[in-house]
Structures are given as C-alpha cells and as structure tokens.
Protein backbone atom coordinates (compact mmCIF):
# COMPACT_ATOMS: atom_id res chain seq x y z
CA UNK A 1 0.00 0.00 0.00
CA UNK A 2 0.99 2.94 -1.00
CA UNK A 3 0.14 6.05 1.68
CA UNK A 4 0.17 9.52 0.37
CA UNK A 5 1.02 12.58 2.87
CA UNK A 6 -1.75 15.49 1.45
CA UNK A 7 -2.49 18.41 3.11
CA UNK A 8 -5.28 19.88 2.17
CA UNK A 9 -7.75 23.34 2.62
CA UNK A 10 -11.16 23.47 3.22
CA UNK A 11 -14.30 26.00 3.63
CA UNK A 12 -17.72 25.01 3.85
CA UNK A 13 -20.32 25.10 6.92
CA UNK A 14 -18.94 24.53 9.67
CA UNK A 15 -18.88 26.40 13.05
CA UNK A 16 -15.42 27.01 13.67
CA UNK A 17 -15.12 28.02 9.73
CA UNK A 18 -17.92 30.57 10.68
CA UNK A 19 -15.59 31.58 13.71
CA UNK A 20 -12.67 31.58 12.02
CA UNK A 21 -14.08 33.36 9.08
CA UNK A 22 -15.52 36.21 12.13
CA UNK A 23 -11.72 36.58 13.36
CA UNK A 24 -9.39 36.19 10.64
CA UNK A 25 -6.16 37.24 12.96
CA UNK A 26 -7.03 34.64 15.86
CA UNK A 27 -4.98 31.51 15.33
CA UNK A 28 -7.25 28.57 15.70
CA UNK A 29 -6.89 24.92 16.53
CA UNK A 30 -9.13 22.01 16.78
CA UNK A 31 -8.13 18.88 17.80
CA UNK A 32 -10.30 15.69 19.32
CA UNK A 33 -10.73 12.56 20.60
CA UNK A 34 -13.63 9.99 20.32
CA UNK A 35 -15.90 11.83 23.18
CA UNK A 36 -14.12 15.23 24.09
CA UNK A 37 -12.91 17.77 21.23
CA UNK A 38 -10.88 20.94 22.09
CA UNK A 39 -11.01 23.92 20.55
CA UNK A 40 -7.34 26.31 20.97
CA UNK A 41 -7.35 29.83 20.30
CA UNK A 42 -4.56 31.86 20.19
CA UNK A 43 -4.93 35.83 19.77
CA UNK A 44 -3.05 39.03 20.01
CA UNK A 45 -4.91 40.95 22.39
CA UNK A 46 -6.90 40.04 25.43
CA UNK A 47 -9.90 42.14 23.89
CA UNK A 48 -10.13 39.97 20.47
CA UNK A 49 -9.63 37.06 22.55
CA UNK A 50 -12.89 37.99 25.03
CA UNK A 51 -14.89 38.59 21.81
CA UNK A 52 -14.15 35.04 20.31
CA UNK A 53 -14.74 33.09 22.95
CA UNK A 54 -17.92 35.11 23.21
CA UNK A 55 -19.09 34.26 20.15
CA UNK A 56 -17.88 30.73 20.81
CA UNK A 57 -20.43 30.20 23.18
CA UNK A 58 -23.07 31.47 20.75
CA UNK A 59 -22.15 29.40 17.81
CA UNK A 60 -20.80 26.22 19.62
CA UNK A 61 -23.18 24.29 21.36
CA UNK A 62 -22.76 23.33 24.68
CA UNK A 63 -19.35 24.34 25.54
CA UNK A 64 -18.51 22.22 28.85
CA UNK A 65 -15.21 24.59 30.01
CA UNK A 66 -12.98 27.64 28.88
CA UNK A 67 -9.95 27.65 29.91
CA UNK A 68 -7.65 30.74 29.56
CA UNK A 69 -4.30 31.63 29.68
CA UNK A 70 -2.75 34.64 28.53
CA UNK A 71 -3.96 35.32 25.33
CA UNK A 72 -4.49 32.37 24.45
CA UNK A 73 -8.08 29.86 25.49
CA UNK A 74 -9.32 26.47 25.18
CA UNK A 75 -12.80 25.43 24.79
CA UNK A 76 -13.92 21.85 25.37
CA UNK A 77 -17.14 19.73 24.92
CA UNK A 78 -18.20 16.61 23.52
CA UNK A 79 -17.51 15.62 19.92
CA UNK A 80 -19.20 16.61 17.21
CA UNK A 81 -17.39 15.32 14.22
CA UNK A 82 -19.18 12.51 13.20
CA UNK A 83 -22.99 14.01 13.59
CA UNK A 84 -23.43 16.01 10.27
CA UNK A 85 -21.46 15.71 7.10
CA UNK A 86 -18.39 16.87 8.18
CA UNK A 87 -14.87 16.62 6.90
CA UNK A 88 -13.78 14.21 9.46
CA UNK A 89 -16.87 12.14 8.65
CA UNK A 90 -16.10 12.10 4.87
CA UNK A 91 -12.29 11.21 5.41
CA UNK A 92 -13.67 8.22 7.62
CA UNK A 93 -16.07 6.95 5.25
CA UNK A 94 -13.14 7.33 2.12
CA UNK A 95 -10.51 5.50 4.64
CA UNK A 96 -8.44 8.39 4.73
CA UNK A 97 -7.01 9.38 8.21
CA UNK A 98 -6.39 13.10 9.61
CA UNK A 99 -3.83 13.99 11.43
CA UNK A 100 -4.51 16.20 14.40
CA UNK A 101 -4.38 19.17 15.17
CA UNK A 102 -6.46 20.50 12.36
CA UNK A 103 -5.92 24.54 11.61
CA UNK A 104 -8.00 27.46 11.14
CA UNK A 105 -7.25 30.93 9.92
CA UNK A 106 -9.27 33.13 8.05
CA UNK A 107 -12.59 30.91 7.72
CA UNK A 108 -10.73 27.84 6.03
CA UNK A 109 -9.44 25.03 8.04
CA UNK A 110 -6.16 23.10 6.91
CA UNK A 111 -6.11 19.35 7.59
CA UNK A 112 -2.94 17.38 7.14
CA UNK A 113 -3.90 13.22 5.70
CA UNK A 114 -3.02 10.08 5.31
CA UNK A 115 -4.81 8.25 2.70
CA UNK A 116 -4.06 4.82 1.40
CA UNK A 117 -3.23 5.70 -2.46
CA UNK A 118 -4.33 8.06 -4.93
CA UNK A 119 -7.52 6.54 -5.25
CA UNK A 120 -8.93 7.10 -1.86
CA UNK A 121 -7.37 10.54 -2.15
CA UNK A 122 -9.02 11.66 -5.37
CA UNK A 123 -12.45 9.87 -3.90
CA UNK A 124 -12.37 12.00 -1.28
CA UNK A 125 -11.41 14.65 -2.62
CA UNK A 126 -14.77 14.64 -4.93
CA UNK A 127 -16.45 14.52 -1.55
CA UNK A 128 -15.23 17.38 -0.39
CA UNK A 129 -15.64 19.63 -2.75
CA UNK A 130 -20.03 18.39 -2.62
CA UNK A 131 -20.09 20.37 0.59
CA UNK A 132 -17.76 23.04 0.02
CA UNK A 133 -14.42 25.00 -1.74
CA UNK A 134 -11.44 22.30 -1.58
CA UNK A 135 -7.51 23.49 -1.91
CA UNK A 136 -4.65 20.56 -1.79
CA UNK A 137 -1.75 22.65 -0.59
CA UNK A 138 0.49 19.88 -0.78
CA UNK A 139 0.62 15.60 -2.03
CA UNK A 140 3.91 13.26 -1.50
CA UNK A 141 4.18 10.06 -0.89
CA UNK A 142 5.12 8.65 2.18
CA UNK A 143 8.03 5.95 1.39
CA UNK A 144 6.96 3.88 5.20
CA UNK A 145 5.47 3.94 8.25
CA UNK A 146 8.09 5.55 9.89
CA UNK A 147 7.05 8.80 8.37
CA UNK A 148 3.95 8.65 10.88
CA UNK A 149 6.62 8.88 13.81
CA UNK A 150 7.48 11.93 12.94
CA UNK A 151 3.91 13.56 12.78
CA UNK A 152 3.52 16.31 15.15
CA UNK A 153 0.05 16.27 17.22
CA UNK A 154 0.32 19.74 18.92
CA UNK A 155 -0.39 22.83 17.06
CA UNK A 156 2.60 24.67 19.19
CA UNK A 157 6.43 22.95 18.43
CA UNK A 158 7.39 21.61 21.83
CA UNK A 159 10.38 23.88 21.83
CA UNK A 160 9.39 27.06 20.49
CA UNK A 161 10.48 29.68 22.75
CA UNK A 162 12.85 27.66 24.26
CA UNK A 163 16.23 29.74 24.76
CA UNK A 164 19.62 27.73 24.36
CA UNK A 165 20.58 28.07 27.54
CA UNK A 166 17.30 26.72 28.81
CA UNK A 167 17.66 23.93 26.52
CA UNK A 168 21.12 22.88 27.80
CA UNK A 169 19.94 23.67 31.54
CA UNK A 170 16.75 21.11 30.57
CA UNK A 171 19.44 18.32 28.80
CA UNK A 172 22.09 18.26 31.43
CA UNK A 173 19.59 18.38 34.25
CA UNK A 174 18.07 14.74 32.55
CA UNK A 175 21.95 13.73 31.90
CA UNK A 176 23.49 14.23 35.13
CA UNK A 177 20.23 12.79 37.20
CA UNK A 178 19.28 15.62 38.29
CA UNK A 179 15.43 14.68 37.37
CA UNK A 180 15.28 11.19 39.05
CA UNK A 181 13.80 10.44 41.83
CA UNK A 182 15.55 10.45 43.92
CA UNK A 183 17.98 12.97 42.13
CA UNK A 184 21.23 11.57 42.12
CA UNK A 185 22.89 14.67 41.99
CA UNK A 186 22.19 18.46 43.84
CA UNK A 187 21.58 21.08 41.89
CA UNK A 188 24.41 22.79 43.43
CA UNK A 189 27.03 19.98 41.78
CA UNK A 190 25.28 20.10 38.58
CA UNK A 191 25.39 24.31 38.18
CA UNK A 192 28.66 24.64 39.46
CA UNK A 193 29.87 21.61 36.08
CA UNK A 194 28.01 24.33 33.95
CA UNK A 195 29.75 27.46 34.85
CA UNK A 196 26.30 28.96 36.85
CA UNK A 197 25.43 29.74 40.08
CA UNK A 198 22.54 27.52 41.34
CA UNK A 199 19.90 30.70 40.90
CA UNK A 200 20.48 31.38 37.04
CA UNK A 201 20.77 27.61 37.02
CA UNK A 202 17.64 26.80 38.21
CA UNK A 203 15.86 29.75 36.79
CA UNK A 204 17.14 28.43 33.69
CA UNK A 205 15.81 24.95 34.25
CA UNK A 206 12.94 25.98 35.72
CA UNK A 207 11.72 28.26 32.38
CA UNK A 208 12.63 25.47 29.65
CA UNK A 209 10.38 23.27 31.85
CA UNK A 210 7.44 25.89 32.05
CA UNK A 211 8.15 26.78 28.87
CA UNK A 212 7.26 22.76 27.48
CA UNK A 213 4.64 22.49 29.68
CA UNK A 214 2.78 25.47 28.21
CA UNK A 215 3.71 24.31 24.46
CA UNK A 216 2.01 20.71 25.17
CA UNK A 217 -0.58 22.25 27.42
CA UNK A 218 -3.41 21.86 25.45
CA UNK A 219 -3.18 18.16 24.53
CA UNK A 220 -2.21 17.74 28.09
CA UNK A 221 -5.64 19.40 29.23
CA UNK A 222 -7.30 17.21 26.86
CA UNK A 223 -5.81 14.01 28.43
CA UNK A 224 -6.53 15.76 31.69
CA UNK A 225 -10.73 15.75 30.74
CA UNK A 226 -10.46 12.66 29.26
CA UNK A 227 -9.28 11.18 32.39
CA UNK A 228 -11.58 12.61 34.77
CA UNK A 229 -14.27 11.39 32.62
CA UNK A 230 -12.74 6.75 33.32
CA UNK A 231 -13.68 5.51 36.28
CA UNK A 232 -11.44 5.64 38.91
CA UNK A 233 -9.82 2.29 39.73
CA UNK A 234 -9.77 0.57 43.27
CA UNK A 235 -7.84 2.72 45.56
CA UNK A 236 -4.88 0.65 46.79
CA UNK A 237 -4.31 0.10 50.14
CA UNK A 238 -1.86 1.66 52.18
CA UNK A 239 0.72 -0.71 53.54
C-alpha cells in the first residue's frame, strides 16, 4: 500500500469556519478525541480574545469549560465530528485518516492526511468539494510507516520559545540525574559543572520546563478531561 502525505484546505459550513471566518487574525486549533474535542485559540490581544470566545459560546453548542491563559483559550465539549457531514466524517467513510491538530485561519481550516493511495485521495477529494471550496496545498508520498513517527500532534512545536541556555539547563539536568527520583545529583554539583550559580541555574531549568509544559498544554488538558471522565480504579491500600 501505498500512503500519500496530502495536506489539504477546506471552507464550507462549519462552526469554527464561521468563527474563524468572524476573526481572521485569531490563530485557531481544533483537535479531538472519540468523546471530548478541544477547541485552541490563540490571539493578540486580550480584547479579540474575550470577543471570540464570546461568540464561541453562541455558535458552539454546549461548551462544557474555557480555559484561559494569557492570550491564548481552550474550549472543550463533547464531539461533534461525526454528527453532520463533516470533513472528518467524509475522510472516515473514504478511509483516509487526519492527522490532528487540524488549523483554522481566516474561515478555512487546513487538515494534514493520510490516505491509502491516490484513489482514496481523489475519492475523497470529490467529496469534499459536494459540501464546500477544496484546496490541496500539498501531495507526497510517504516511502513507510516511519514517516507517521514523525507527525507532530500539537499545534505549538514543543520547543518554540525555548532559549539555548534553557535547553542545555533542561538536557544536562536529565543527563546528570538531576530529574530522578531520587535525584542523584544536587543542583548545586550540577550548576557549578556548567559554569552557573545555582539561581540562574535553576531559573534556567525551571523556564525550559514551564516553557514545554505550556507548548504541550493543550493536549495535556485534553488528556486531563479525558481522564476525569474513566472511572477511577480501586484505591490501593496503604501498607
């Protein structure tokens, strides 16, 4: 089998087109799972931001949380992909595959695919283009599997941001065991091998980790709802 990497531009009805469409600076992306499906919006003032969301509650129904931070905001509720004749619905029933996070700016939405040979591509590409206006932005094969590895699933690059002195405070914290637990070395050894003093050290360490953390935050939030949603298991005893 031959898979080919597509991605791929799309504008047809669709709420977060309409929102999208409504706020064509705000970065937008839309990720989900089989029950929960987030919604991230990034934005360049605090005032735009206040209006989307806004009109996010009037356009998206039953919004369960909105979470903000900075000038950026998530919005999560249930999934909604599969309930109308959506894009995520046609690239199911063609046996094509998106992969997440899918992007909106300017009322289109970008998806990135995986679709087992022209064939499937071109079928649903026909699809498409029934419901609304259809772009491919780019088509290459994908040689193996091992190209899926590589697929990112966060709209934000885990490192962007990321100083390089934060980045070598982050790799020779994990090197020298200074993340284990227990640590097997003090931060004081560790800073003093680097040429810092422990504070610009650990400030150092301490902003590359933050700095991660709120690049993977919103797929981390995600796993977060999605957990609270299982069962909790047996509490184990204490010994």
């Amino acid at each position: 089998m031959q898979l080919i990497d597509s991605e791929i531009q799309v504008r047809h009805d669709c709420p977060f087109c309409e929102l999208s469409g409504a706020f064509p600076d705000a970065s937008m992306s839309h990720w989900c799972t089989e029950s929960r499906e987030v919604l991230e919006v990034v934005s360049s003032s605090a005032e735009e931001l206040s209006a989307v969301l806004e009109t996010a509650k009037q356009i998206l129904p039953d919004l369960e949380e909105i979470v903000r931070y900075g000038n950026s905001a998530l919005t999560i509720r249930n999934c909604h992909c599969f309930e109308f004749k959506s894009v995520c619905a046609i690239c199911d029933e063609c046996n094509c595959w998106i992969i997440p996070p899918i992007h909106y700016s300017g009322g289109f939405e970008t998806y990135r695919i995986m679709s087992p040979g022209r064939t499937a591509l071109n079928r649903m590409m026909a699809r498409l283009k029934e419901i609304g206006e259809v772009n491919i932005l780019s088509i290459r094969p994908a040689d193996n599997l091992d190209t899926l590895q590589s697929i990112g699933t966060i709209p934000v690059h885990f490192f962007e941001g990321l100083t390089s002195r934060q980045v070598h405070a982050l790799v020779t914290a994990f090197e020298k065991g200074l993340l284990d637990i227990p640590a097997a070395r003090s931060m004081d050894d560790v800073a003093d091998e680097e040429g810092f003093s422990r504070s610009t050290y650990g400030e150092h360490l301490r902003k590359a980790v933050r700095r991660i953390v709120q690049n993977s935050y919103p797929i981390l939030k995600l796993y977060d709802s999605e957990a609270e949603k299982r069962p909790a298991g047996p509490r184990q005893q204490s010994r």
